[in-house]
N, C-alpha and C. Protein backbone atom coordinates (compact mmCIF):
# COMPACT_ATOMS: atom_id res chain seq x y z
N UNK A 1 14.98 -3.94 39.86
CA UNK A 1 15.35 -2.75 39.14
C UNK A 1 15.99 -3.14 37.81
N UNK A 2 15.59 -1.95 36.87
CA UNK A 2 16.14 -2.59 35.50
C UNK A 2 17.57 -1.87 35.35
N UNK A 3 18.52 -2.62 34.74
CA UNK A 3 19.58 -2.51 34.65
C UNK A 3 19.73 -1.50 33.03
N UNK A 4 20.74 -0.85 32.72
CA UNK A 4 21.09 -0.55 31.24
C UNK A 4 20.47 -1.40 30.35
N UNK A 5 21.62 -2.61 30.53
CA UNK A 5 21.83 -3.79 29.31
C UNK A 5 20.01 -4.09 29.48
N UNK A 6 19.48 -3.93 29.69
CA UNK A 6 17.72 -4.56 29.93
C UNK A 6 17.60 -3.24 29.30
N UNK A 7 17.41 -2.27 29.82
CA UNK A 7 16.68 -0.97 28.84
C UNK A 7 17.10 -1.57 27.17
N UNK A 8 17.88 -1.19 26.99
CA UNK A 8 18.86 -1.48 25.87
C UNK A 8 18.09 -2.06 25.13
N UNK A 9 18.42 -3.75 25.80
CA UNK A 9 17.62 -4.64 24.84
C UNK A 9 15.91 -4.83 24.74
N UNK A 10 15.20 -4.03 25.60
CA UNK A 10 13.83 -4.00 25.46
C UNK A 10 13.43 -2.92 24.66
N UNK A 11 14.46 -1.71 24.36
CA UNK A 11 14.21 -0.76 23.53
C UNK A 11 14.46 -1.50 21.90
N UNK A 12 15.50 -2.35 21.86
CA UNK A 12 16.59 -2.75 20.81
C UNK A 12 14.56 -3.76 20.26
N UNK A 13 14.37 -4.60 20.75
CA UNK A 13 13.47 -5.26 21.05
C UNK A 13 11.74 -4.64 20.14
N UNK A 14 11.44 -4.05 21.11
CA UNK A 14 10.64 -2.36 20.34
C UNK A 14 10.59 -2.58 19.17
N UNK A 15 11.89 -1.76 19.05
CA UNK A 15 12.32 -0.91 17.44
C UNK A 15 12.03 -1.83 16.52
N UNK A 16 12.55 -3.15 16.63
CA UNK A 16 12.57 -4.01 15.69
C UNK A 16 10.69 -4.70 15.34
N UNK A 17 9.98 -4.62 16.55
CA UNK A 17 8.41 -4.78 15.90
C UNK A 17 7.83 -3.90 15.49
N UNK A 18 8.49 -2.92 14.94
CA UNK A 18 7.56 -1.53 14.77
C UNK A 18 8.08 -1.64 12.93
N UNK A 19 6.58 -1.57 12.33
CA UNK A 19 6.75 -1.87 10.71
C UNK A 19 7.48 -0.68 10.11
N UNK A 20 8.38 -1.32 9.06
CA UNK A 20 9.03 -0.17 8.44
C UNK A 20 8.73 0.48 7.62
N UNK A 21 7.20 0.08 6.95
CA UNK A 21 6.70 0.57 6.36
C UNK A 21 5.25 0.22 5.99
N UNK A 22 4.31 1.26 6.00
CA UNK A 22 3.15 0.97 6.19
C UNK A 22 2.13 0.95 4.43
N UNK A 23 1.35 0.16 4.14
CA UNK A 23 1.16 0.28 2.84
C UNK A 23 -0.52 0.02 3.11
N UNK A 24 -0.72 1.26 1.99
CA UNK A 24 -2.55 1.41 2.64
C UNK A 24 -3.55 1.45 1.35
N UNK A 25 -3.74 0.57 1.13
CA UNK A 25 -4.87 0.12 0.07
C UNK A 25 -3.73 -0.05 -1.09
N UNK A 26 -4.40 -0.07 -2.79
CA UNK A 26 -3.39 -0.53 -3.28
C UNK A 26 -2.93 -1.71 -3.27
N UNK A 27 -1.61 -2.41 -4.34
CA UNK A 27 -1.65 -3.40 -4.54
C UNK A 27 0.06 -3.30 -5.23
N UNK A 28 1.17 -4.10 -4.35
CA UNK A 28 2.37 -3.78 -5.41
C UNK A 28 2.54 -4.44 -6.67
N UNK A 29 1.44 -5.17 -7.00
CA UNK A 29 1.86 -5.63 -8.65
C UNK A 29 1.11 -4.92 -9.37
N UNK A 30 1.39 -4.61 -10.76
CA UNK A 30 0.35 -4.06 -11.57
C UNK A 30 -0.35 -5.15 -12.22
N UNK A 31 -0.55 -5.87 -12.05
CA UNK A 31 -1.56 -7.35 -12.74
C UNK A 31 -1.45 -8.11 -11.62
N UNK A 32 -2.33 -8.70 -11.76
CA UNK A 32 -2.78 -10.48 -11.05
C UNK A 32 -3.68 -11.21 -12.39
N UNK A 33 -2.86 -12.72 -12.60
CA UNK A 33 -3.56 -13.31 -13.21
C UNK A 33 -3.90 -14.71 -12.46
N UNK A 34 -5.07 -14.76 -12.51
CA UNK A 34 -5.85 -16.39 -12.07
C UNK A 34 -6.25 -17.06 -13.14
N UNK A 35 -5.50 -18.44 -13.44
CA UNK A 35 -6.20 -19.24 -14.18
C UNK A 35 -6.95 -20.64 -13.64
N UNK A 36 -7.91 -20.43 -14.35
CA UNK A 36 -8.59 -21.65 -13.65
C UNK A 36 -8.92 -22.36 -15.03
N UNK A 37 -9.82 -23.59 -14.88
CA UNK A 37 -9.83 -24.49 -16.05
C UNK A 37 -11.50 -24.15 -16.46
N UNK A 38 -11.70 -24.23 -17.72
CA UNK A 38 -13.43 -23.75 -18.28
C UNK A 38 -13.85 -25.16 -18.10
N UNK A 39 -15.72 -24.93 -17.95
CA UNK A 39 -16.30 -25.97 -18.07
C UNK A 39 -16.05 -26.67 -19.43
N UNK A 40 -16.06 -25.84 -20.61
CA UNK A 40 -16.08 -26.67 -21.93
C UNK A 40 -14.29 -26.45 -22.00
N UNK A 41 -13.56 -28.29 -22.51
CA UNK A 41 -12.22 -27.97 -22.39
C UNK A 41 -11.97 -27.33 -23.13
N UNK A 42 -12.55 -27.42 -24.75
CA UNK A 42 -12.33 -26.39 -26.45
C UNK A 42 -12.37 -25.24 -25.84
N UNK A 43 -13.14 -24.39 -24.99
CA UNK A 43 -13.48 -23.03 -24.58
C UNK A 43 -12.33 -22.39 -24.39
N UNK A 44 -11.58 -21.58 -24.07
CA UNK A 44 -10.70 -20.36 -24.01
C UNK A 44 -11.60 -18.62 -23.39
N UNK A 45 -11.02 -18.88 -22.39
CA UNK A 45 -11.83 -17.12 -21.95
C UNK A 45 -10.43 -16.39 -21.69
N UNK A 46 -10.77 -15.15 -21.79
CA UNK A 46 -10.09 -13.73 -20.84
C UNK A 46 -10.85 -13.01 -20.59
N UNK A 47 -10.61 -12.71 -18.56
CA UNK A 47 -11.75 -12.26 -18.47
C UNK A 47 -10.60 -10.89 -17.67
N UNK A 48 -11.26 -9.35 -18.05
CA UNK A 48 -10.56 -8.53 -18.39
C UNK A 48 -10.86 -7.35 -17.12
N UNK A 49 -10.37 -6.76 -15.95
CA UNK A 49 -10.67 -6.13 -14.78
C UNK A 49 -9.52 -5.26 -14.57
N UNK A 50 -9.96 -3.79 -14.47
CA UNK A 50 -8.79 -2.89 -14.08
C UNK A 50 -9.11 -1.74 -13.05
N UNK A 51 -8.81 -1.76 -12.33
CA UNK A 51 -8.58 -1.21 -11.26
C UNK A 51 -7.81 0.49 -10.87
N UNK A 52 -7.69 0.53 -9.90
CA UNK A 52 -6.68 1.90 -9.58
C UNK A 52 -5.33 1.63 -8.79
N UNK A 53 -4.54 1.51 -8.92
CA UNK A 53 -3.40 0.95 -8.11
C UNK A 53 -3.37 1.40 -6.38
N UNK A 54 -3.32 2.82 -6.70
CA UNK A 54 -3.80 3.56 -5.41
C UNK A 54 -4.44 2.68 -4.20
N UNK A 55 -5.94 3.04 -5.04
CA UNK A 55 -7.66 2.76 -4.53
C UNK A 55 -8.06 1.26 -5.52
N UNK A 56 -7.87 0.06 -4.62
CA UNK A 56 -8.30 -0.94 -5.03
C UNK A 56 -9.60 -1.31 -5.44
N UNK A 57 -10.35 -0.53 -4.87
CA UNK A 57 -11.93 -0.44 -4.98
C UNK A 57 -12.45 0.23 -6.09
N UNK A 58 -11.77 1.21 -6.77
CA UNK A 58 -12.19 1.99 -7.77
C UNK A 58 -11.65 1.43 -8.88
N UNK A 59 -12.95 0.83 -9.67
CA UNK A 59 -12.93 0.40 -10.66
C UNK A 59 -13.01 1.24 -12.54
N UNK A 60 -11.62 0.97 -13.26
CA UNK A 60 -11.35 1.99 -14.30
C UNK A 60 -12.27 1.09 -15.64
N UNK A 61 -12.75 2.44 -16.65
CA UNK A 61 -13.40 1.52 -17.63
C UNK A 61 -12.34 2.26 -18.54
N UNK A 62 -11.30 0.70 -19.04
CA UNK A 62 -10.57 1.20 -19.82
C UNK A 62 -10.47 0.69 -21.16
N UNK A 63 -9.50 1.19 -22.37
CA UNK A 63 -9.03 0.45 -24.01
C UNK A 63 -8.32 -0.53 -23.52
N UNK A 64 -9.27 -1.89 -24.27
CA UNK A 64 -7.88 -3.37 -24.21
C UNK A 64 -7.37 -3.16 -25.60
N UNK A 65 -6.34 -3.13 -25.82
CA UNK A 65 -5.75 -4.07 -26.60
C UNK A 65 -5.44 -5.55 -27.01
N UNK A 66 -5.94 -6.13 -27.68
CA UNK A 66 -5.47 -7.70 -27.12
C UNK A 66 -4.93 -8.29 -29.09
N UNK A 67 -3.70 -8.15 -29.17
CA UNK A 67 -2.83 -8.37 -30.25
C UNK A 67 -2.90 -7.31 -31.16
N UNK A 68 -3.41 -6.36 -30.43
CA UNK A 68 -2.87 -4.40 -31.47
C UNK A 68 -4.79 -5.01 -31.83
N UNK A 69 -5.68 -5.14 -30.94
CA UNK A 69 -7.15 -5.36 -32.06
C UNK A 69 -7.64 -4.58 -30.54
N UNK A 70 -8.18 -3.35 -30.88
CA UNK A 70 -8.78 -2.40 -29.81
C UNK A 70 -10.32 -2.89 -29.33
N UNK A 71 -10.82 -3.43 -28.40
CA UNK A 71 -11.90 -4.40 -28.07
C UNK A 71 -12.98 -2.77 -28.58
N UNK A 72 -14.05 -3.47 -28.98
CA UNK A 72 -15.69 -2.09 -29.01
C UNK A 72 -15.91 -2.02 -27.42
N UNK A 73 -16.61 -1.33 -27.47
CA UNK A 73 -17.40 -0.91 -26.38
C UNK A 73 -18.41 -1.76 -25.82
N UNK A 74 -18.58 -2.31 -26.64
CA UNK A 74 -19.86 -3.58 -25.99
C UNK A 74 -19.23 -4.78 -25.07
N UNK A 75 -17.55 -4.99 -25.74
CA UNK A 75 -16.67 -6.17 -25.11
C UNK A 75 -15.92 -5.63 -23.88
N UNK A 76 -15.15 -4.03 -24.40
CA UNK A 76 -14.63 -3.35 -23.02
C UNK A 76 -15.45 -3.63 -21.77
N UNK A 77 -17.26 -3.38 -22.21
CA UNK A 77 -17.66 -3.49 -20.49
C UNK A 77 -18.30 -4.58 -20.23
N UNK A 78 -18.06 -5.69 -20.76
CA UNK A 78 -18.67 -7.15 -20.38
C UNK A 78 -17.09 -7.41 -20.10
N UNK A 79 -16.45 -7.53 -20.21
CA UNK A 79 -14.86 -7.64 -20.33
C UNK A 79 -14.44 -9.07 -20.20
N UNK A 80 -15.97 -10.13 -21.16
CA UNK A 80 -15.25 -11.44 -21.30
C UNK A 80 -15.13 -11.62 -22.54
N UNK A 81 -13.92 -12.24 -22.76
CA UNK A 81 -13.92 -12.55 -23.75
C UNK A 81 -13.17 -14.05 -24.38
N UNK A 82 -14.17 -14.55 -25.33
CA UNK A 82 -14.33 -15.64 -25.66
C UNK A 82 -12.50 -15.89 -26.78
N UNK A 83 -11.55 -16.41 -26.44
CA UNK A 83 -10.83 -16.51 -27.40
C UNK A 83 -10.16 -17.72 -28.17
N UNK A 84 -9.46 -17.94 -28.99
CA UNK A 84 -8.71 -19.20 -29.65
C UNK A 84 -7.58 -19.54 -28.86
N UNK A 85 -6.60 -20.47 -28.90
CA UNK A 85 -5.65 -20.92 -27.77
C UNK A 85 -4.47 -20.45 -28.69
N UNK A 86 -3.59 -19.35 -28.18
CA UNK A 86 -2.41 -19.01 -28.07
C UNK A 86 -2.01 -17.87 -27.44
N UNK A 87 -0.85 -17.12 -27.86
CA UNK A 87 -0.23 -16.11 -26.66
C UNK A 87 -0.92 -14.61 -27.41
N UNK A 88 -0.76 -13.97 -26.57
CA UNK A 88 -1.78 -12.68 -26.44
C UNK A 88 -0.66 -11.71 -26.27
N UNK A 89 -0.60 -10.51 -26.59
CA UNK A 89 -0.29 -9.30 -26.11
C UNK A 89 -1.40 -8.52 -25.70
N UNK A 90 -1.60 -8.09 -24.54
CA UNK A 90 -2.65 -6.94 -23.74
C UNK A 90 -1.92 -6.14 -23.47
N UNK A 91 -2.61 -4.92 -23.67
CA UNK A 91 -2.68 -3.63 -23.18
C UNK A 91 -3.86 -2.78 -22.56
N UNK A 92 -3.63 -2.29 -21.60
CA UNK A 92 -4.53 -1.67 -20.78
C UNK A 92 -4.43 -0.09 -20.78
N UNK A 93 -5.23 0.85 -21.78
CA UNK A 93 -5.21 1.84 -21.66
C UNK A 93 -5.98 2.78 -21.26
N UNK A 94 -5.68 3.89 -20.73
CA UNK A 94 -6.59 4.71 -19.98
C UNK A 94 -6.07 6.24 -19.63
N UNK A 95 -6.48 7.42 -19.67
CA UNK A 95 -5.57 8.31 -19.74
C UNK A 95 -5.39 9.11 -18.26
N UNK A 96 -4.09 9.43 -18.44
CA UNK A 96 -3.48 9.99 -17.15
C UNK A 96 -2.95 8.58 -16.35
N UNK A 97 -3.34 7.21 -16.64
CA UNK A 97 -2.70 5.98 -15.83
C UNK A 97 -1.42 6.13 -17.38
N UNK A 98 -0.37 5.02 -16.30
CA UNK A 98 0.75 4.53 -17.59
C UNK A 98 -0.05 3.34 -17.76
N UNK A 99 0.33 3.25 -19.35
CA UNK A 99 -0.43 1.75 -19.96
C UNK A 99 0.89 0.44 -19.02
N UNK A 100 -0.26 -0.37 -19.10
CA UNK A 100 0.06 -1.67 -18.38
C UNK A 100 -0.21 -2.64 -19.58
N UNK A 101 0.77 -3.65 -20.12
CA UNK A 101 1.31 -4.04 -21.07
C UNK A 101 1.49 -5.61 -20.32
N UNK A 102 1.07 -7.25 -21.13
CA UNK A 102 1.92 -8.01 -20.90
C UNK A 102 1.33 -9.32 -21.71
N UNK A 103 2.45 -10.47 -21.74
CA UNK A 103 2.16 -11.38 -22.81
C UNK A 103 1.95 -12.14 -22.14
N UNK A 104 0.92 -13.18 -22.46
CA UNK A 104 0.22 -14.43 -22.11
C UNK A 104 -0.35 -15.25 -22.91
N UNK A 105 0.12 -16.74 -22.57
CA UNK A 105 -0.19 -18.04 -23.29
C UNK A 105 -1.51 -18.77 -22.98
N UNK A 106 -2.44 -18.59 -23.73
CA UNK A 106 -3.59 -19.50 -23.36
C UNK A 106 -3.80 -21.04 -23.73
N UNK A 107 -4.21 -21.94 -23.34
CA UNK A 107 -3.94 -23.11 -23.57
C UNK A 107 -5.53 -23.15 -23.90
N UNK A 108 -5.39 -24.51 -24.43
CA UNK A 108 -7.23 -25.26 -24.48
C UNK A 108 -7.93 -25.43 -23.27
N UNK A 109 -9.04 -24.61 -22.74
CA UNK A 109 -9.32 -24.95 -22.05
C UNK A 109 -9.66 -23.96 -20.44
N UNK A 110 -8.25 -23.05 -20.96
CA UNK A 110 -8.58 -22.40 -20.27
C UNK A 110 -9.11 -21.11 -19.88
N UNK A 111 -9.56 -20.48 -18.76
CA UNK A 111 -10.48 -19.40 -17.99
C UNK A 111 -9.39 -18.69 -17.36
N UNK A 112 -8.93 -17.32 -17.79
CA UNK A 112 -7.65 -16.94 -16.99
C UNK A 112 -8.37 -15.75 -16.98
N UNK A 113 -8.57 -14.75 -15.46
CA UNK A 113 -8.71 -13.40 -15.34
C UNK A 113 -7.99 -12.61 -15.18
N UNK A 114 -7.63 -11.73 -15.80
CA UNK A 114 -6.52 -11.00 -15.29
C UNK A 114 -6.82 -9.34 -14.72
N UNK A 115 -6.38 -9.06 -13.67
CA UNK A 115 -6.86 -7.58 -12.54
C UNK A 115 -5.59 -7.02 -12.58
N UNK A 116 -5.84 -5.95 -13.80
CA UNK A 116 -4.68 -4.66 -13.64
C UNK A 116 -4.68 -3.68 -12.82
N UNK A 117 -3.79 -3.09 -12.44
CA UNK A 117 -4.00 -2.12 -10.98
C UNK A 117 -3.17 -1.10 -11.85
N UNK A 118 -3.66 -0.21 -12.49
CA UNK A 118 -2.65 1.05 -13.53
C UNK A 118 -2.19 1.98 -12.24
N UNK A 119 -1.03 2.67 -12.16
CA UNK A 119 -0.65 3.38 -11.88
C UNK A 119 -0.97 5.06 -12.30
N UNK A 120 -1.15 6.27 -11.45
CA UNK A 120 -0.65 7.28 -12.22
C UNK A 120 0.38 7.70 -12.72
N UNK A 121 -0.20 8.21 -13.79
CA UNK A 121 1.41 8.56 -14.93
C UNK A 121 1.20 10.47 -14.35
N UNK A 122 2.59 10.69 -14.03
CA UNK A 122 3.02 11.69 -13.52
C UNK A 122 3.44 12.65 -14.49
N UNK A 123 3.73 12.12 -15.85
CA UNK A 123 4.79 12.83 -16.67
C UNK A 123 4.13 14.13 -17.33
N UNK A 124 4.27 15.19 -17.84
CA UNK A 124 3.91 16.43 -17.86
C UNK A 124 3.44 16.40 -19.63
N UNK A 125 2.36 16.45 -20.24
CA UNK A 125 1.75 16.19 -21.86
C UNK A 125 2.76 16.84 -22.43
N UNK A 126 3.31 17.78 -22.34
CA UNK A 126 4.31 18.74 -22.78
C UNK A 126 5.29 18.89 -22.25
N UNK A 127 6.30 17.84 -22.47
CA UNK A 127 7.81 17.86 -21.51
C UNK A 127 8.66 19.68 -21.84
N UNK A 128 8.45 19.81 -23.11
CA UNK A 128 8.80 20.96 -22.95
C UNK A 128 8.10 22.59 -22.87
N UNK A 129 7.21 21.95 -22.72
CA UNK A 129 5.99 23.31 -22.43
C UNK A 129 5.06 23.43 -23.10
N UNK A 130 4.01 23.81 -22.73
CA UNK A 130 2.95 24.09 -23.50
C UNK A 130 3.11 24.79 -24.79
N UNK A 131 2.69 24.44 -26.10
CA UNK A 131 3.72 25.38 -27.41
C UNK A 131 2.60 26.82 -27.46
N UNK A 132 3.50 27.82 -27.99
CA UNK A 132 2.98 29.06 -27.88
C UNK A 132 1.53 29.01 -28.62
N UNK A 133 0.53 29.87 -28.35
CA UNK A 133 -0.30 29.89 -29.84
C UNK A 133 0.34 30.96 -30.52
N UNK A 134 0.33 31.22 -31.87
CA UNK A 134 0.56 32.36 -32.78
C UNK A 134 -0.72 32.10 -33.52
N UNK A 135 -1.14 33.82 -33.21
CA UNK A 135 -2.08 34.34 -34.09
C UNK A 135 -1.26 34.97 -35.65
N UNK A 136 -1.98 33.83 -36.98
CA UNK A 136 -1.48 34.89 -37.81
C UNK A 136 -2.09 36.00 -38.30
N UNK A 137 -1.07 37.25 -38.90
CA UNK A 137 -2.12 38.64 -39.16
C UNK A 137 -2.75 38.18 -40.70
N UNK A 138 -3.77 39.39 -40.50
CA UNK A 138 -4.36 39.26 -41.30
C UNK A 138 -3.88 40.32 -42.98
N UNK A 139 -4.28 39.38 -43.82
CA UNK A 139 -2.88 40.30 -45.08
C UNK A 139 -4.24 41.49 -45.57
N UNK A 140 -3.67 42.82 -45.74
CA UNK A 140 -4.66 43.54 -46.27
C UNK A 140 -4.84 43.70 -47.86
């Protein structure tokens, strides 16, 4: 027969394998970067992937920024790109996500991908309201 102190601690026991929190698709960083080394050492790549933070699977076609120079449309969706060796500012824009922003050092040589996971931006276009229209009259 089971005693208290046994309930107790097989309940106490329980509680403690039961997760405190469950996390379902999605990703808690907003970037992952992998660098690996290029076949040619002179070479320099960024190779450019953004995502949904949410829904990992759903892939966003978004504006890079890469040192305030807005990539065309032909580079946004090949999203490699061939560069010179030093530090970068990226930005990842896309509307209704918050931009995802960050600095990185490229060396000679190397192949670094980086997989943004944007968040939704919650914040309201018009913090203070939609502005009125006014019709003006017409002068006779």
């Amino acid at each position: 027969m089971w005693g208290v102190k046994e309930i107790i601690l097989a309940f106490v026991v329980f509680l403690c394998c039961l997760p405190t929190r469950r996390q379902e698709g999605g990703h808690k960083k907003e970037y992952i970067i992998e660098v690996y080394k290029s076949v040619d050492a002179n070479s320099c790549y960024l190779t450019l992937q953004t995502f949904d933070f949410e829904d990992s699977n759903e892939k966003l076609f978004v504006f890079y920024h890469v040192n305030n120079i807005i990539l065309n449309e032909k580079l946004a969706h090949e999203n490699k790109i061939s560069v010179n060796p030093g530090k970068f500012q990226i930005n990842a824009l896309y509307p209704s996500k918050i931009t995802t922003e960050l600095m990185l050092k490229v060396d000679n040589g190397d192949s670094i991908r980086i997989k943004f996971y944007m968040r939704d931006d919650l914040s309201p276009l018009h913090p203070e309201g939609a502005p009125d229209i006014v019709i003006p009259k017409k002068n006779n």
